[in-house]
PDB file of N, CA and C in Angstrom:
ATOM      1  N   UNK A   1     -34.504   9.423  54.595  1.00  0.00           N
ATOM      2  CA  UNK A   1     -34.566   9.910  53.237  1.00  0.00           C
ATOM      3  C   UNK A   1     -35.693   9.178  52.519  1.00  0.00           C
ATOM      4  N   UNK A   2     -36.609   9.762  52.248  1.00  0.00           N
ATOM      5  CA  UNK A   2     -37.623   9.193  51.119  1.00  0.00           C
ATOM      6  C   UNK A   2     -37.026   9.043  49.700  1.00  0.00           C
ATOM      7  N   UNK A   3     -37.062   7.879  48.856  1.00  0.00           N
ATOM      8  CA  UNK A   3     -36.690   7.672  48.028  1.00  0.00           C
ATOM      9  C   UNK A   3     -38.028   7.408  46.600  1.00  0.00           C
ATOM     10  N   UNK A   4     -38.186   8.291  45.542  1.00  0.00           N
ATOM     11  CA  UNK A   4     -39.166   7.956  44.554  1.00  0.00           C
ATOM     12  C   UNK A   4     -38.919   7.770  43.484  1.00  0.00           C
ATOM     13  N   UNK A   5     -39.524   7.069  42.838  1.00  0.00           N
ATOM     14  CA  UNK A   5     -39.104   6.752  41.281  1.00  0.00           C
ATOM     15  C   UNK A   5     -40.341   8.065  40.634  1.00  0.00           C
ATOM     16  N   UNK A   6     -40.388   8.385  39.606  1.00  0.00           N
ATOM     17  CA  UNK A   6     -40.813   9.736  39.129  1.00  0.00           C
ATOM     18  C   UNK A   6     -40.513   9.246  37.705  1.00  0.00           C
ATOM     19  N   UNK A   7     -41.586   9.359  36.579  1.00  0.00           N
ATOM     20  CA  UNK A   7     -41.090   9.549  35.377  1.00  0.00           C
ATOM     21  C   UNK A   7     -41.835  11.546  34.967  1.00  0.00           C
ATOM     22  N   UNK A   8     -41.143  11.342  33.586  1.00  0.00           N
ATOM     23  CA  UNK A   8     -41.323  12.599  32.904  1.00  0.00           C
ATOM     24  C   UNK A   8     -42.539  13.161  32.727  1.00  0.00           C
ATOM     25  N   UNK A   9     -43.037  14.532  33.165  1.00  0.00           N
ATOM     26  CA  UNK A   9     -44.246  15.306  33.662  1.00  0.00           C
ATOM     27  C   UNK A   9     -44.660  14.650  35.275  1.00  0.00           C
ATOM     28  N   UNK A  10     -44.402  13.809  35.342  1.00  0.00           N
ATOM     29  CA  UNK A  10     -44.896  13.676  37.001  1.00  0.00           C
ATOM     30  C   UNK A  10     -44.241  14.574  38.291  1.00  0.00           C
ATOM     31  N   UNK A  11     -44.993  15.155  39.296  1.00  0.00           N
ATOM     32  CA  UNK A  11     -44.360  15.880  40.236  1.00  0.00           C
ATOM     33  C   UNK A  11     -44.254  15.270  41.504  1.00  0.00           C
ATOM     34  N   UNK A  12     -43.898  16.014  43.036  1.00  0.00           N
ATOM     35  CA  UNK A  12     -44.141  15.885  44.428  1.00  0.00           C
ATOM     36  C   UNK A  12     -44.187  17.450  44.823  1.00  0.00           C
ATOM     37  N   UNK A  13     -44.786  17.268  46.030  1.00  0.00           N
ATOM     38  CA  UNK A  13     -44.867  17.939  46.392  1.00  0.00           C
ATOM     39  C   UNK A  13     -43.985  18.236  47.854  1.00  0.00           C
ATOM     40  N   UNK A  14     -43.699  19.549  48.308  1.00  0.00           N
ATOM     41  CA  UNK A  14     -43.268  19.309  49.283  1.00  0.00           C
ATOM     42  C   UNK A  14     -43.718  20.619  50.175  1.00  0.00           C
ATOM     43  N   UNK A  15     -44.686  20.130  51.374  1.00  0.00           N
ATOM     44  CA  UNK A  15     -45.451  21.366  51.706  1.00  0.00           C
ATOM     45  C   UNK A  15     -46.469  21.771  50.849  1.00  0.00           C
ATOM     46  N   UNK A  16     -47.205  22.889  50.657  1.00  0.00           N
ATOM     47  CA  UNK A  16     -48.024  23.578  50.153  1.00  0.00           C
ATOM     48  C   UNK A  16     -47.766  24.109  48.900  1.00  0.00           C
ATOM     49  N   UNK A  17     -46.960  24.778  49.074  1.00  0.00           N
ATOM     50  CA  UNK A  17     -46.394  25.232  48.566  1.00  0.00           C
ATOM     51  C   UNK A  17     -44.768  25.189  47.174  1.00  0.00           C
ATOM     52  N   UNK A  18     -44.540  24.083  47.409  1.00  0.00           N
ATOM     53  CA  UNK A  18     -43.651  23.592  47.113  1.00  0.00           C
ATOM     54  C   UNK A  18     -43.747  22.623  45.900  1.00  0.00           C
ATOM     55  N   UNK A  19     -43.143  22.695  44.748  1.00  0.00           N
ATOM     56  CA  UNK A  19     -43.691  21.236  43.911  1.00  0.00           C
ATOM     57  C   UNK A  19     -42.667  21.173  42.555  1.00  0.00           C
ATOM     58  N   UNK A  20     -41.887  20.338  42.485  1.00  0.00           N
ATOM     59  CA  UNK A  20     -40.989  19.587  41.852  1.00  0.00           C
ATOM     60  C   UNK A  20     -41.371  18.815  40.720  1.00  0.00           C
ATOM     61  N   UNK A  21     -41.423  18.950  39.527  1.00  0.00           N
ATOM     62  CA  UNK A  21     -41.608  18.133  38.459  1.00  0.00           C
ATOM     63  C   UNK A  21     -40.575  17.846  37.574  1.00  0.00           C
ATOM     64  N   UNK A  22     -40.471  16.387  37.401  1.00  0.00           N
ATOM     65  CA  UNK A  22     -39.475  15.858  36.530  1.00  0.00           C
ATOM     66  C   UNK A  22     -39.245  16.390  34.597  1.00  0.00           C
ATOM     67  N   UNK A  23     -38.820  16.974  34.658  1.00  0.00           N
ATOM     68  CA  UNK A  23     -38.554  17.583  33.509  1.00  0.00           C
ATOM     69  C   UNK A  23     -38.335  16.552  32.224  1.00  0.00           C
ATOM     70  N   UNK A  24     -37.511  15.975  32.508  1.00  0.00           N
ATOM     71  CA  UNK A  24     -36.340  14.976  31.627  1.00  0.00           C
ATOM     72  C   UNK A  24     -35.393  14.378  32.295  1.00  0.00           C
ATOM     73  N   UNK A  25     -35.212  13.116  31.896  1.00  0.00           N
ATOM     74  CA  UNK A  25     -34.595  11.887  32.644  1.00  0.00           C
ATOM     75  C   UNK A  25     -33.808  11.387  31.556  1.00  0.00           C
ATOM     76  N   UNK A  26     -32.795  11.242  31.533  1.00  0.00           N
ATOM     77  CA  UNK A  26     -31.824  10.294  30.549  1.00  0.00           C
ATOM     78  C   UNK A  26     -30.831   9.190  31.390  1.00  0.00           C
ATOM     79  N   UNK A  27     -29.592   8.771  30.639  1.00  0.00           N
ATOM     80  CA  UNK A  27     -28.720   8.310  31.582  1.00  0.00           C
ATOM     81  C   UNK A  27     -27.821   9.045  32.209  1.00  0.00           C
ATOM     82  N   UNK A  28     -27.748  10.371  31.378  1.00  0.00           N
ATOM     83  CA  UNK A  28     -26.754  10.973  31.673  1.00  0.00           C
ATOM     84  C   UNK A  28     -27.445  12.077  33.091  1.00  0.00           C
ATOM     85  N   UNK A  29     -28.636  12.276  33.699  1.00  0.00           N
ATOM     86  CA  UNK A  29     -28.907  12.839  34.481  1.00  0.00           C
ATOM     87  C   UNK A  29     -30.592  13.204  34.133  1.00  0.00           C
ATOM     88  N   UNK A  30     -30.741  13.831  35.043  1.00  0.00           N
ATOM     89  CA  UNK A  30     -32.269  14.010  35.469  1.00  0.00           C
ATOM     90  C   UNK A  30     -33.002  16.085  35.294  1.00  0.00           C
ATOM     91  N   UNK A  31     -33.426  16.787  34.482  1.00  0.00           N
ATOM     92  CA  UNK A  31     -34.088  17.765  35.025  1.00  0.00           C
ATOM     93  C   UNK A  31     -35.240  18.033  35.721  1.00  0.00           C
ATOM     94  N   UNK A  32     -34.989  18.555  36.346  1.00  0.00           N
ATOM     95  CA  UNK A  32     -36.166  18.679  37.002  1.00  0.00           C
ATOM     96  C   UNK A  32     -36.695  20.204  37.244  1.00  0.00           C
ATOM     97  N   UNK A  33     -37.895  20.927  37.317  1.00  0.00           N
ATOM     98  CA  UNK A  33     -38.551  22.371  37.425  1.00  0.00           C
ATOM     99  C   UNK A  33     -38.972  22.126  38.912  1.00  0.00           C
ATOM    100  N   UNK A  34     -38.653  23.398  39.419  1.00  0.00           N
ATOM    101  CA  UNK A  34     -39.187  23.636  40.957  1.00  0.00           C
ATOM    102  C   UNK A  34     -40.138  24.885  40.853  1.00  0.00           C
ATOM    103  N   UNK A  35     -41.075  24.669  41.417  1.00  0.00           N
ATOM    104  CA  UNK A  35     -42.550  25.773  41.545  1.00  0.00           C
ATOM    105  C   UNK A  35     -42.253  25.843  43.232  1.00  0.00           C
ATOM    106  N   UNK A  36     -41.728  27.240  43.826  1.00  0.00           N
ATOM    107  CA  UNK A  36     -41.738  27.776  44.784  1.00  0.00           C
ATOM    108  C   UNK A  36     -41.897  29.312  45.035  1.00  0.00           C
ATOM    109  N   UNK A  37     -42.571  29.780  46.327  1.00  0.00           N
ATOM    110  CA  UNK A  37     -41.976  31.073  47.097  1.00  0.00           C
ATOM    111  C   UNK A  37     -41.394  31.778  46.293  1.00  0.00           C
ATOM    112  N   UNK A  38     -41.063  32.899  46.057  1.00  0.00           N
ATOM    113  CA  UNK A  38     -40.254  33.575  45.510  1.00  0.00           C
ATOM    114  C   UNK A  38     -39.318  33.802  47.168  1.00  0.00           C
ATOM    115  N   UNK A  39     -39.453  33.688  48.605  1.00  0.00           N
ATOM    116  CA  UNK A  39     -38.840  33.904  49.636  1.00  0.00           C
ATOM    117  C   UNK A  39     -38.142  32.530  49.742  1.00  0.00           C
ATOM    118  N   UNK A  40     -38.489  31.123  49.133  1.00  0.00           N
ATOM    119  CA  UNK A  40     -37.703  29.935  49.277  1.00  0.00           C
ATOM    120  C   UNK A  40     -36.444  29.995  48.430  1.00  0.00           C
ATOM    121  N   UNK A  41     -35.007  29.685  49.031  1.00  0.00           N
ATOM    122  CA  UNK A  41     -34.112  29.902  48.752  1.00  0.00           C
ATOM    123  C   UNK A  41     -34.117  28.785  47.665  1.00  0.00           C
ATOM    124  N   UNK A  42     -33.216  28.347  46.437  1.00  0.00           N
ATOM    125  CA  UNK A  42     -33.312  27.064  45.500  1.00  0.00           C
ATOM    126  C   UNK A  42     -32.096  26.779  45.311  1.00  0.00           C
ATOM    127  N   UNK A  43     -30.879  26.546  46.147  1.00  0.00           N
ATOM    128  CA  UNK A  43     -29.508  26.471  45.840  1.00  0.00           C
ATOM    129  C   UNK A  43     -29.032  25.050  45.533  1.00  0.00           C
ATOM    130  N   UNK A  44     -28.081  24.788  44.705  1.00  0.00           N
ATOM    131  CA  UNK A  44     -28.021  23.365  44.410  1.00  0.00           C
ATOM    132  C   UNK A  44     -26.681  23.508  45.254  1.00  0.00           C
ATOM    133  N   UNK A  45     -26.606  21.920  45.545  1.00  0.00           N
ATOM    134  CA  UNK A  45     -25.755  21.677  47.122  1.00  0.00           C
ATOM    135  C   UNK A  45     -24.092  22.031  47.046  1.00  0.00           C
ATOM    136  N   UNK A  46     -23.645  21.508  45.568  1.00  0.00           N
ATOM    137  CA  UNK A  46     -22.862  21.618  45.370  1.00  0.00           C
ATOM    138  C   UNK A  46     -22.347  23.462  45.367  1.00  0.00           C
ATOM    139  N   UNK A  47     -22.953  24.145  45.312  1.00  0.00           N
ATOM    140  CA  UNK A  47     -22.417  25.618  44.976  1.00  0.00           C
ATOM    141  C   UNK A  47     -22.875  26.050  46.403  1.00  0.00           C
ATOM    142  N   UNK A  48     -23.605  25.272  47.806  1.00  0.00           N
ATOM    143  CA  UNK A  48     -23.291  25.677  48.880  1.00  0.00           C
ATOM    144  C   UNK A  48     -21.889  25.363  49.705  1.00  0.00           C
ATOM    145  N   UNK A  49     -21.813  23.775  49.129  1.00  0.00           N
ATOM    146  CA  UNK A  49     -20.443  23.003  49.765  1.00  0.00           C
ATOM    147  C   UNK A  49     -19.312  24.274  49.129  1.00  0.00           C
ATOM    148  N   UNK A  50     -19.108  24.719  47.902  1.00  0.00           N
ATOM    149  CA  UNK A  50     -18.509  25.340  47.854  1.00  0.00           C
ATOM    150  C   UNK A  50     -17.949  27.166  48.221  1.00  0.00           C
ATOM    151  N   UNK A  51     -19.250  27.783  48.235  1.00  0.00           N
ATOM    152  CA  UNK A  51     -19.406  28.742  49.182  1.00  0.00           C
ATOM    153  C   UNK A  51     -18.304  28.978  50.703  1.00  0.00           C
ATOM    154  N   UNK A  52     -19.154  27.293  51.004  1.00  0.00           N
ATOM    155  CA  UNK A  52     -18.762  27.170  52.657  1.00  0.00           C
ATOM    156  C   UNK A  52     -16.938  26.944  52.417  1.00  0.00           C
ATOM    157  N   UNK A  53     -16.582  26.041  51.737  1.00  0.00           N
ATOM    158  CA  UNK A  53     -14.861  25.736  51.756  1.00  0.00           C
ATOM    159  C   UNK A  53     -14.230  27.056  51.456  1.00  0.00           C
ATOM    160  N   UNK A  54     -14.902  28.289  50.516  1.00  0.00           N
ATOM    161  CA  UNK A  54     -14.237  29.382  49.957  1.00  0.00           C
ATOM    162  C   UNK A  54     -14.307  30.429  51.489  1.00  0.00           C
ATOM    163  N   UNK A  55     -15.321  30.322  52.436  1.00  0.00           N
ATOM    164  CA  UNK A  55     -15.285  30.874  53.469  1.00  0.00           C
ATOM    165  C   UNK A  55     -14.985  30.514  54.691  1.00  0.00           C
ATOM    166  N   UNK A  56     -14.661  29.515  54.682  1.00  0.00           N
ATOM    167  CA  UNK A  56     -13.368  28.726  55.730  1.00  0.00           C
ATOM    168  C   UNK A  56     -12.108  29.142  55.226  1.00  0.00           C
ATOM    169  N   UNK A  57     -11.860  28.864  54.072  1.00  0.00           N
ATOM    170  CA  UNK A  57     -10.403  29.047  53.649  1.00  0.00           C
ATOM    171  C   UNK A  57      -9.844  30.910  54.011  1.00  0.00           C
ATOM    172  N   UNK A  58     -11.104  31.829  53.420  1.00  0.00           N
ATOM    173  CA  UNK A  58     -10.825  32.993  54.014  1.00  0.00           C
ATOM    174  C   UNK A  58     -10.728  33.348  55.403  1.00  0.00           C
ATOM    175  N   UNK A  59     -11.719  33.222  56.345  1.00  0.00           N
ATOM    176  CA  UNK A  59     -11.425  33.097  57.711  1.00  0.00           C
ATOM    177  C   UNK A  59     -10.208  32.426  58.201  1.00  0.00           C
ATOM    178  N   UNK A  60      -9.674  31.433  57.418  1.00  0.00           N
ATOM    179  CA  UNK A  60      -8.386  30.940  58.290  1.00  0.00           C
ATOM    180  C   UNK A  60      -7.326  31.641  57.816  1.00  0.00           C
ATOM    181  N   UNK A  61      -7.554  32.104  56.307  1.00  0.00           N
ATOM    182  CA  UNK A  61      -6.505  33.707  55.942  1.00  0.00           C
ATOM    183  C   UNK A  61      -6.128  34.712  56.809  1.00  0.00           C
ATOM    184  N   UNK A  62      -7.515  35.272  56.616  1.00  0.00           N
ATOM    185  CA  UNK A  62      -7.815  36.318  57.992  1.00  0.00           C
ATOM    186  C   UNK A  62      -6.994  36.620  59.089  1.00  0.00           C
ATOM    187  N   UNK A  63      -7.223  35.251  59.709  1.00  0.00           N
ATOM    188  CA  UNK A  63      -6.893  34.865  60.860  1.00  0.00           C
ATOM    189  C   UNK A  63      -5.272  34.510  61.150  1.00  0.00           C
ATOM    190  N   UNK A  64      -4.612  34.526  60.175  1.00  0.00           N
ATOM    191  CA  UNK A  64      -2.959  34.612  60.126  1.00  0.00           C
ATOM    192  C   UNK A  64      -2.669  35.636  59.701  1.00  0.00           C
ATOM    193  N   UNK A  65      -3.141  36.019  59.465  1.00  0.00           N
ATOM    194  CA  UNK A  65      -2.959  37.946  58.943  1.00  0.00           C
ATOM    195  C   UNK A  65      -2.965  38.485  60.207  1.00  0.00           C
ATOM    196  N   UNK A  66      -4.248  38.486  60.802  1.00  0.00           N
ATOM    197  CA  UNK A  66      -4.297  38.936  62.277  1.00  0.00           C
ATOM    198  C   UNK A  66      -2.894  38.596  63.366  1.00  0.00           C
ATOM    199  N   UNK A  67      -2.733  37.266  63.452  1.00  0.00           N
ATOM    200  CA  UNK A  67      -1.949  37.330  64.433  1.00  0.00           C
ATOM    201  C   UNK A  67      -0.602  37.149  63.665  1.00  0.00           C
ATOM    202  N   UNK A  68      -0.069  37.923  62.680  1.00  0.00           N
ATOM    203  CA  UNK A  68       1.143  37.637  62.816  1.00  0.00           C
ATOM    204  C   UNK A  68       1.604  39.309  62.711  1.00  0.00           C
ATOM    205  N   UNK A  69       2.941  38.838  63.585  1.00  0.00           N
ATOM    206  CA  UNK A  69       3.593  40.712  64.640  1.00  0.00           C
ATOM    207  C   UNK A  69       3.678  41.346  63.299  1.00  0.00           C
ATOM    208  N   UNK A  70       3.618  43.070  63.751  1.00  0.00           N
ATOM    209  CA  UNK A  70       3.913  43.277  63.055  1.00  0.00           C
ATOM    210  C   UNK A  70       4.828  44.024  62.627  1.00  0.00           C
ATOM    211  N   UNK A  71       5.377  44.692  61.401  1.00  0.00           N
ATOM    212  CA  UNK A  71       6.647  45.140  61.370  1.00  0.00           C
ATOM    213  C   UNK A  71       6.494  46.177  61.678  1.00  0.00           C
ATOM    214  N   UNK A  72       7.367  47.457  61.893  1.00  0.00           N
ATOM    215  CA  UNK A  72       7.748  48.485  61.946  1.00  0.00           C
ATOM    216  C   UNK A  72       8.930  48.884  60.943  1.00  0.00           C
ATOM    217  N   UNK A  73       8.496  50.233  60.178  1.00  0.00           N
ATOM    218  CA  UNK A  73       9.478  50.333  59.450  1.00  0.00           C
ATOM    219  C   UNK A  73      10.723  51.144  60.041  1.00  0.00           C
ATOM    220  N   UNK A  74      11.690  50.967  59.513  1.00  0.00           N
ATOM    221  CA  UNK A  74      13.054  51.107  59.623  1.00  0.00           C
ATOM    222  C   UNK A  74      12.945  52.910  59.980  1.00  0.00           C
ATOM    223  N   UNK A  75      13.858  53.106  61.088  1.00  0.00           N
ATOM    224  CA  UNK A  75      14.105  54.341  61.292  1.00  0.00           C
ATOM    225  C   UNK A  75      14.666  55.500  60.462  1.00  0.00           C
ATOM    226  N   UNK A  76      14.632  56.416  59.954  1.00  0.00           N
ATOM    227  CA  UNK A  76      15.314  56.812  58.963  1.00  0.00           C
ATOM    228  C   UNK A  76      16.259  58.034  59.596  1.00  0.00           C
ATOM    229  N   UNK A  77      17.499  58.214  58.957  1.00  0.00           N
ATOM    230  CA  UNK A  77      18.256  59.068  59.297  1.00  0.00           C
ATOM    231  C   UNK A  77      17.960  60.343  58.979  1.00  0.00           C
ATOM    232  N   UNK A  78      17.438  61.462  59.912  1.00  0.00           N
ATOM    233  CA  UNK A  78      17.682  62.726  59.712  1.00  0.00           C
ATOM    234  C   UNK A  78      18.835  62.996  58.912  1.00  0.00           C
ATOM    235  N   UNK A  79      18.826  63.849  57.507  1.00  0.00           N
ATOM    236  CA  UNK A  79      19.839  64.937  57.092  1.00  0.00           C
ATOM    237  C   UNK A  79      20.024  66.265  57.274  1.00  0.00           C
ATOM    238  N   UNK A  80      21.423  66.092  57.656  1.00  0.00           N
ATOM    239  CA  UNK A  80      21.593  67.585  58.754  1.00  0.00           C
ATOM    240  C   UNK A  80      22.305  68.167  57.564  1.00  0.00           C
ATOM    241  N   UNK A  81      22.006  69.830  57.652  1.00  0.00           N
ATOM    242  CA  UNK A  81      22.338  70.815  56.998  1.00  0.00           C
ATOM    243  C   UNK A  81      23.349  71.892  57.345  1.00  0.00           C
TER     244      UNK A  81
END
C-alpha cells in the first residue's frame, strides 16, 4: 500500500488516465474529486462490501427454497350427484 500525505488542490495520479485531487480535508474526513474514463467503474468500498453480503444472503435463500420437498396439495373429494 502506498501511503501519501496530500493537502488541499494537490492531486496523484494513477495511470494515465486517472487523477485524484484532494478536495477538502478536515477532522471529520477528507473529499476528494476523481478525473476518470467514463468506462472506469468509481464505487466506494463500502457499497461493494455491501452489495456482496446482500448477494450471499440471497443465494443462500435461494438455495433453501430449492431444496426443501415439496408439498402437494391435499386431494379433494369428488361431489357425487
Amino acid at each position: 500500500m502506498l501511503i501519501l500525505h496530500r493537502r488541499r488542490s494537490e492531486a496523484l495520479r494513477i495511470g494515465e488516465s486517472i487523477r485524484i485531487v484532494v478536495l477538502e480535508s478536515d477532522g471529520g474526513g477528507t473529499r476528494l474529486g476523481i478525473e476518470a474514463p467514463n468506462d472506469v467503474a468509481i464505487l466506494r468500498e463500502e457499497i461493494i462490501d455491501q452489495v456482496r453480503a446482500e448477494n450471499l444472503l440471497a443465494s443462500q435463500l435461494a438455495r433453501s427454497i430449492q431444496q426443501r420437498p415439496t408439498q402437494e396439495a391435499p386431494a379433494r373429494e369428488k361431489s357425487g350427484s
